[in-house]
C-alpha atoms as a PDB file:
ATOM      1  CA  UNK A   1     -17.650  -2.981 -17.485  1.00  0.00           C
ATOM      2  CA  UNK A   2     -19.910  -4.414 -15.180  1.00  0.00           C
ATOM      3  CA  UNK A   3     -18.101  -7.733 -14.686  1.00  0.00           C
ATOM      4  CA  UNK A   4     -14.086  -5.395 -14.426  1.00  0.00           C
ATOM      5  CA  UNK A   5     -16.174  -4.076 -11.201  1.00  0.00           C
ATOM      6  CA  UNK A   6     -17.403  -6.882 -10.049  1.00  0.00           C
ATOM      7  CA  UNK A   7     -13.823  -8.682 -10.325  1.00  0.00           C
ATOM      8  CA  UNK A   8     -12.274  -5.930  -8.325  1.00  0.00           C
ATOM      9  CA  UNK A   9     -15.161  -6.072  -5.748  1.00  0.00           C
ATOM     10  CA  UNK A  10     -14.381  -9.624  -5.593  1.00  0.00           C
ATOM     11  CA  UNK A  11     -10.504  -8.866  -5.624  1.00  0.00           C
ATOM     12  CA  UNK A  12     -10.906  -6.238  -2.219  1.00  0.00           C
ATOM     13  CA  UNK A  13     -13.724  -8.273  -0.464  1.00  0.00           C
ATOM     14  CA  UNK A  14     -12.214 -11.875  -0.734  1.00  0.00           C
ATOM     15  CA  UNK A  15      -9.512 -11.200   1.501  1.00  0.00           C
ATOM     16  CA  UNK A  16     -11.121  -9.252   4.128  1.00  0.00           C
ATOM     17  CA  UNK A  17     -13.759 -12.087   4.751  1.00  0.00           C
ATOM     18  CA  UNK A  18     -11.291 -14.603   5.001  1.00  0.00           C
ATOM     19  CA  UNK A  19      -9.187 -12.729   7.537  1.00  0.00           C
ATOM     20  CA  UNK A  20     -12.694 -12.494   9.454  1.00  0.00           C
ATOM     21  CA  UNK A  21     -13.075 -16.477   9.340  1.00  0.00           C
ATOM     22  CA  UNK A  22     -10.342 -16.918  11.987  1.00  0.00           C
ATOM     23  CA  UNK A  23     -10.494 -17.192  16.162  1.00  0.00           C
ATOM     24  CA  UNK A  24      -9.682 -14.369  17.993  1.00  0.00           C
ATOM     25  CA  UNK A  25      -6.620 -16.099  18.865  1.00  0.00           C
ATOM     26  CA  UNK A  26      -5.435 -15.456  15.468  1.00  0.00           C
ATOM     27  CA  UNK A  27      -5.892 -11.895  15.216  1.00  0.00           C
ATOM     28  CA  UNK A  28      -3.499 -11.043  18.147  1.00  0.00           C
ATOM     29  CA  UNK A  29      -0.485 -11.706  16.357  1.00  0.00           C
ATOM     30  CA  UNK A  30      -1.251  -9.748  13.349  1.00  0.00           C
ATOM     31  CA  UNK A  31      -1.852  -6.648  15.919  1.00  0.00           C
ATOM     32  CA  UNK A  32       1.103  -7.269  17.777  1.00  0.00           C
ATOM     33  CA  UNK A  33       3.119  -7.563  14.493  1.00  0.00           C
ATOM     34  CA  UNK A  34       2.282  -4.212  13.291  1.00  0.00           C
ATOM     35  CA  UNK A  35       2.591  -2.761  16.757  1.00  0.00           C
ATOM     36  CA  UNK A  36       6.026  -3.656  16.721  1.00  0.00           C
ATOM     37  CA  UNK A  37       6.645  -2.016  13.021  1.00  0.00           C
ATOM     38  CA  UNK A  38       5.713   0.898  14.189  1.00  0.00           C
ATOM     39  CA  UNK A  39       8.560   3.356  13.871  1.00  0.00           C
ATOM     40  CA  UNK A  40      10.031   4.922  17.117  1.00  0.00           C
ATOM     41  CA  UNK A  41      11.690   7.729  16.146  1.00  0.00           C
ATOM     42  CA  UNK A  42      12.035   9.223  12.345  1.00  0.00           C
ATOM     43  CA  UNK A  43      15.309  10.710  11.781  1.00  0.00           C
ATOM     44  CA  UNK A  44      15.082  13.667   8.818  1.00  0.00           C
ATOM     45  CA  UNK A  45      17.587  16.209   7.442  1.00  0.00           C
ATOM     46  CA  UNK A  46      20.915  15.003   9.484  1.00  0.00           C
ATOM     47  CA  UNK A  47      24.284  16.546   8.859  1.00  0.00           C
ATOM     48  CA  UNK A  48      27.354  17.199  10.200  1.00  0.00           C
ATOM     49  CA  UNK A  49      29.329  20.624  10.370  1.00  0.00           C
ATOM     50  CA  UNK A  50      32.311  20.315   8.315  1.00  0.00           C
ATOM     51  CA  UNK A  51      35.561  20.944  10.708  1.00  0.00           C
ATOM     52  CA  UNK A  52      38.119  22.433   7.464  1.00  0.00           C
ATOM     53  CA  UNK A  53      38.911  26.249   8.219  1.00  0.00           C
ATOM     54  CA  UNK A  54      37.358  26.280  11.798  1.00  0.00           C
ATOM     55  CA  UNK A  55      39.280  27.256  14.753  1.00  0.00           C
ATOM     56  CA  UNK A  56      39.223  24.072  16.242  1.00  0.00           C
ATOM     57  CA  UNK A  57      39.478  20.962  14.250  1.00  0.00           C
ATOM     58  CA  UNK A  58      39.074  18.392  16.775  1.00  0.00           C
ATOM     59  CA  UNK A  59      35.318  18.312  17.372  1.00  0.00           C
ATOM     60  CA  UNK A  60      32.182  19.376  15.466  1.00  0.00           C
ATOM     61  CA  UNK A  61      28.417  18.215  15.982  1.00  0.00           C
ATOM     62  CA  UNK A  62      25.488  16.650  14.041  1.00  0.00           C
ATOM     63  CA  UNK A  63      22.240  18.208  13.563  1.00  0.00           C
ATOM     64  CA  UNK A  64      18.669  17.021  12.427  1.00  0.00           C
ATOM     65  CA  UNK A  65      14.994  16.789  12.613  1.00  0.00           C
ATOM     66  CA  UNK A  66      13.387  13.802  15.384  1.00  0.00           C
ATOM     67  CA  UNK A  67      10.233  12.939  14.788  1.00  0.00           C
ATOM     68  CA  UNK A  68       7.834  10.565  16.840  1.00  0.00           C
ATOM     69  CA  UNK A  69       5.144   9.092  15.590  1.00  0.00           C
ATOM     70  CA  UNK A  70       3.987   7.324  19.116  1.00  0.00           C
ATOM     71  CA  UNK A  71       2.067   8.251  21.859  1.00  0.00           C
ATOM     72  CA  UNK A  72       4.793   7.860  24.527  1.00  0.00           C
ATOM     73  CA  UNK A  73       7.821  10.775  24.984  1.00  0.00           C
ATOM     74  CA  UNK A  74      11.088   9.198  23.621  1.00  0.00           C
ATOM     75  CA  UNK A  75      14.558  10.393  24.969  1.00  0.00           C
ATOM     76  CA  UNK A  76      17.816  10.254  22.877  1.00  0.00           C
ATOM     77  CA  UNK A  77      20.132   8.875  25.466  1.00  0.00           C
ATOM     78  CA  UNK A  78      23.313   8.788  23.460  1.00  0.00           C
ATOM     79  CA  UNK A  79      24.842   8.485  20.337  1.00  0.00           C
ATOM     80  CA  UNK A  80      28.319   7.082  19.284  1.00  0.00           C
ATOM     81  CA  UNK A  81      30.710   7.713  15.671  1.00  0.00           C
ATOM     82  CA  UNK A  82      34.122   5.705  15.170  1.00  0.00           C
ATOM     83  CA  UNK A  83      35.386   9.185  13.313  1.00  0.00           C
ATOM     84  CA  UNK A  84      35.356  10.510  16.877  1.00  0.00           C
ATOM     85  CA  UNK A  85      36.941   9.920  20.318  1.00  0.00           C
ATOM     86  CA  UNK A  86      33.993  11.016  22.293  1.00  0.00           C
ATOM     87  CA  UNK A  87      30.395  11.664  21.747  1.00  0.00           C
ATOM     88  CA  UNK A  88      27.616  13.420  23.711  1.00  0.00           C
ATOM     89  CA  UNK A  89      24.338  15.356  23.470  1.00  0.00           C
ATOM     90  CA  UNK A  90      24.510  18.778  24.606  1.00  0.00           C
ATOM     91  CA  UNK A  91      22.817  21.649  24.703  1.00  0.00           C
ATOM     92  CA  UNK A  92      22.928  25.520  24.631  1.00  0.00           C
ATOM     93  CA  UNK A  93      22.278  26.753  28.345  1.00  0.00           C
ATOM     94  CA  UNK A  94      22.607  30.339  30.282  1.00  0.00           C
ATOM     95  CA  UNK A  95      25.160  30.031  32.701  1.00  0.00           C
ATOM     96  CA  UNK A  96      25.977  32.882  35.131  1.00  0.00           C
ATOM     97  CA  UNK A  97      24.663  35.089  32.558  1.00  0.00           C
ATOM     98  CA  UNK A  98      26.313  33.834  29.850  1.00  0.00           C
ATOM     99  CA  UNK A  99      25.556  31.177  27.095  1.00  0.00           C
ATOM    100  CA  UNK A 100      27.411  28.271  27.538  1.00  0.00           C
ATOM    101  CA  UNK A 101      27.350  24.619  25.862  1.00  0.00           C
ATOM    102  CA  UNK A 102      27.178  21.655  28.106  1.00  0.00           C
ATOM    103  CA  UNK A 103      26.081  18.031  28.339  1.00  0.00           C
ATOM    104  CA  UNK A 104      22.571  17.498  28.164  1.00  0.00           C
ATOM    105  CA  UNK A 105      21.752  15.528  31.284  1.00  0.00           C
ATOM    106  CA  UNK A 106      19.248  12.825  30.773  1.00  0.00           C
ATOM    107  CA  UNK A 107      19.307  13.394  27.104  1.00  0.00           C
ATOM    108  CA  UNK A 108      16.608  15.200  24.614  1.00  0.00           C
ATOM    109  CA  UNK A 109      13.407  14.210  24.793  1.00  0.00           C
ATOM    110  CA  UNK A 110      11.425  13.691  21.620  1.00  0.00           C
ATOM    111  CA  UNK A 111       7.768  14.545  22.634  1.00  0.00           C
ATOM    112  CA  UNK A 112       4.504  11.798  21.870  1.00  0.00           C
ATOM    113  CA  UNK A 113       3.204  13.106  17.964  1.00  0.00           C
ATOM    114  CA  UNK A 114       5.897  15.594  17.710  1.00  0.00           C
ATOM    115  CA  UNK A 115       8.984  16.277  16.784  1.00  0.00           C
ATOM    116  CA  UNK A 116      12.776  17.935  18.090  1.00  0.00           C
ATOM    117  CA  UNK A 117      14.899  20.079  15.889  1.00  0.00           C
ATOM    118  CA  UNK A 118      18.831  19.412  17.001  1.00  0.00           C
ATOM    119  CA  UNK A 119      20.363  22.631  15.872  1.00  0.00           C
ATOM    120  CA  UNK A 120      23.581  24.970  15.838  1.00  0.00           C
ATOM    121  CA  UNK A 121      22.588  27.311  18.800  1.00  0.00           C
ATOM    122  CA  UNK A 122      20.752  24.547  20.668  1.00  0.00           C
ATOM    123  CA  UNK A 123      20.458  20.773  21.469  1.00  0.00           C
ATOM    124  CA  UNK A 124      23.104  18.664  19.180  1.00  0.00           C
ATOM    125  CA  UNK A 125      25.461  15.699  18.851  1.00  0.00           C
ATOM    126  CA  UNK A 126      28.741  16.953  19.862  1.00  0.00           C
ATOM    127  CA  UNK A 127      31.566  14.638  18.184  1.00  0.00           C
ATOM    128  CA  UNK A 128      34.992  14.939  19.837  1.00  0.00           C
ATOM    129  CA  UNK A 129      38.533  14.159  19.691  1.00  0.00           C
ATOM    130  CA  UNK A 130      37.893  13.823  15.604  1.00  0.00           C
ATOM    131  CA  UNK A 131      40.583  11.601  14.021  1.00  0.00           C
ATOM    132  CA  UNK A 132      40.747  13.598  11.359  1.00  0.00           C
ATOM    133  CA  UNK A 133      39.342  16.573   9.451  1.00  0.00           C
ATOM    134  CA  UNK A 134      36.007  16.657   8.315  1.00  0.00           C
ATOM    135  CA  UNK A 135      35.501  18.704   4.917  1.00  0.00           C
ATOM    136  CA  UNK A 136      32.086  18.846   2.829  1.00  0.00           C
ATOM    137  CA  UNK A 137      30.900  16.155   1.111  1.00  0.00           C
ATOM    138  CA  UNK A 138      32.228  13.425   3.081  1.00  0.00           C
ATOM    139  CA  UNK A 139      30.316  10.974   5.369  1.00  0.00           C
ATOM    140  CA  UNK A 140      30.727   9.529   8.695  1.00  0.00           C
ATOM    141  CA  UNK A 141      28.744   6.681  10.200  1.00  0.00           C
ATOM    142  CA  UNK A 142      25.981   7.910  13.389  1.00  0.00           C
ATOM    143  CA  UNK A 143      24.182   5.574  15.674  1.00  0.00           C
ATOM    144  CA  UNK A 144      21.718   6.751  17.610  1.00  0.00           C
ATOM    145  CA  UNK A 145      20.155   5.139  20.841  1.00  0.00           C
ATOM    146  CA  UNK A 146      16.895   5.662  22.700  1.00  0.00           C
ATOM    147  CA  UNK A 147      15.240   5.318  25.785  1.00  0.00           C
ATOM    148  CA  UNK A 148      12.887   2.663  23.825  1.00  0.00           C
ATOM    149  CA  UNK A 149      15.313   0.612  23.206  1.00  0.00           C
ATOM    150  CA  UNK A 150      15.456   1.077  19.551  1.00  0.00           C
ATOM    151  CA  UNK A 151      19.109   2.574  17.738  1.00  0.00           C
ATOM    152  CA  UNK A 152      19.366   4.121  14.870  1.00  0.00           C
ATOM    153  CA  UNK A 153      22.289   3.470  12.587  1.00  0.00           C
ATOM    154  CA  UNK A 154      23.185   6.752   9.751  1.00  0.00           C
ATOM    155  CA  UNK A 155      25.499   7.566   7.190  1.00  0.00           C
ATOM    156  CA  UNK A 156      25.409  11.463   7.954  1.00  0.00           C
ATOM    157  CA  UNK A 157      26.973  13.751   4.828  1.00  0.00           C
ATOM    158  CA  UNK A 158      29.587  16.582   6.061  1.00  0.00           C
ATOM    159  CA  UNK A 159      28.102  20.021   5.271  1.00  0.00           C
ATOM    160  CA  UNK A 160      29.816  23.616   5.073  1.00  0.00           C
ATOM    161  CA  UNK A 161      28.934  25.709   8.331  1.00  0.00           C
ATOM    162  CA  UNK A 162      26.801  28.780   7.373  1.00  0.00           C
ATOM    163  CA  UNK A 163      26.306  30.487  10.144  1.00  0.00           C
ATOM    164  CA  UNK A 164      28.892  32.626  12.397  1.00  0.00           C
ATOM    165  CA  UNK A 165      31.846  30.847  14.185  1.00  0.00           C
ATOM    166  CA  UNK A 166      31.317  32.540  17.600  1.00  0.00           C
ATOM    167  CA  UNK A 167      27.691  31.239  17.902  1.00  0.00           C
ATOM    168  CA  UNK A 168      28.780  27.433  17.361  1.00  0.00           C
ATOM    169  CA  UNK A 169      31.900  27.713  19.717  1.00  0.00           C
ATOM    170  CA  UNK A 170      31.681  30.327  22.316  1.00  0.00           C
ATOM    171  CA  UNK A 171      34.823  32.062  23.535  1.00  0.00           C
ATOM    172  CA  UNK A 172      35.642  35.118  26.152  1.00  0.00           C
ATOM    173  CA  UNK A 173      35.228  38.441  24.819  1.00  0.00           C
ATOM    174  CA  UNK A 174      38.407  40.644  25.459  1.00  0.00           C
ATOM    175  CA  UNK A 175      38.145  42.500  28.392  1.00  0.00           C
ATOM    176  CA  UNK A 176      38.052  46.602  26.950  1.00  0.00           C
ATOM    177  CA  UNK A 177      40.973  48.213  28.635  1.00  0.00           C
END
């Protein structure tokens, strides 16, 4: 018993004075090495609305949870698909009283040790000019890209939209007469 604890002191200990035995010099590049592993941006729960039986076929969006880990704000600055024609980031805005969606300018910040829900009803991924229907359970490829530099590259499954047609894609109410 005595010498199964000793081995393991030995085991943990062994290393850590060794890595002490070098120059400072040496110690810099193991710090800057797992500075730069450090994650930028975690990217949780993505999807994309499904575009069989909506009114209009030719764009949907992507949704999911940014998370990030650093201590500096991180912006997604744009995102491109080869399913679709055009991609932006927009957003859910009041507009002369009414609630309109429009390109996010600048992007969506992801805030230092937090995190950014993209959601129907508010900031998203808007994919348009589709080349062809998206129904559930397929995929479509996602890349990301950030104000760090960093992109993120996603195979994003196509999920049934739950929630009310009107709130995804606005349109005029009839005038009463």
């Amino acid at each position: 018993m005595k010498l199964t604890l000793l081995t393991a002191a030995l085991a943990v200990a062994v290393p850590v004075l060794l890595s002490s035995c070098g120059s400072p010099e040496s110690a810099a590049p193991a710090t800057t090495q797992a500075a730069a592993s450090t994650p930028s941006v975690l990217i949780e729960d993505a999807w994309v609305r499904a575009t069989v039986g909506a009114k209009d076929t030719t764009m949907t969006a992507a949704f999911m949870s940014l998370t990030n880990p650093g201590d500096t704000d991180i912006r997604l600055t744009s995102a491109t698909s080869p399913v679709a024609g055009m991609v932006q980031l927009h957003e859910m805005a009041m507009k002369d009283g009414k609630m309109v969606m429009q390109e996010k300018a600048g992007g969506i910040n992801v805030p230092a040790t937090s995190h950014t829900h993209l959601s129907p009803g508010g900031d998203h991924v808007m994919l348009m000019n589709l080349q062809q229907p998206l129904k559930p359970g397929d995929e479509l490829p996602l890349t990301l890209k950030f104000s760090d530099g960093t992109t993120h590259d996603l195979t994003v499954p196509v999920k049934a939209f739950t929630e009310e047609e009107e709130h995804y894609h606005p349109s005029e109410t009839p005038a009463a007469k």
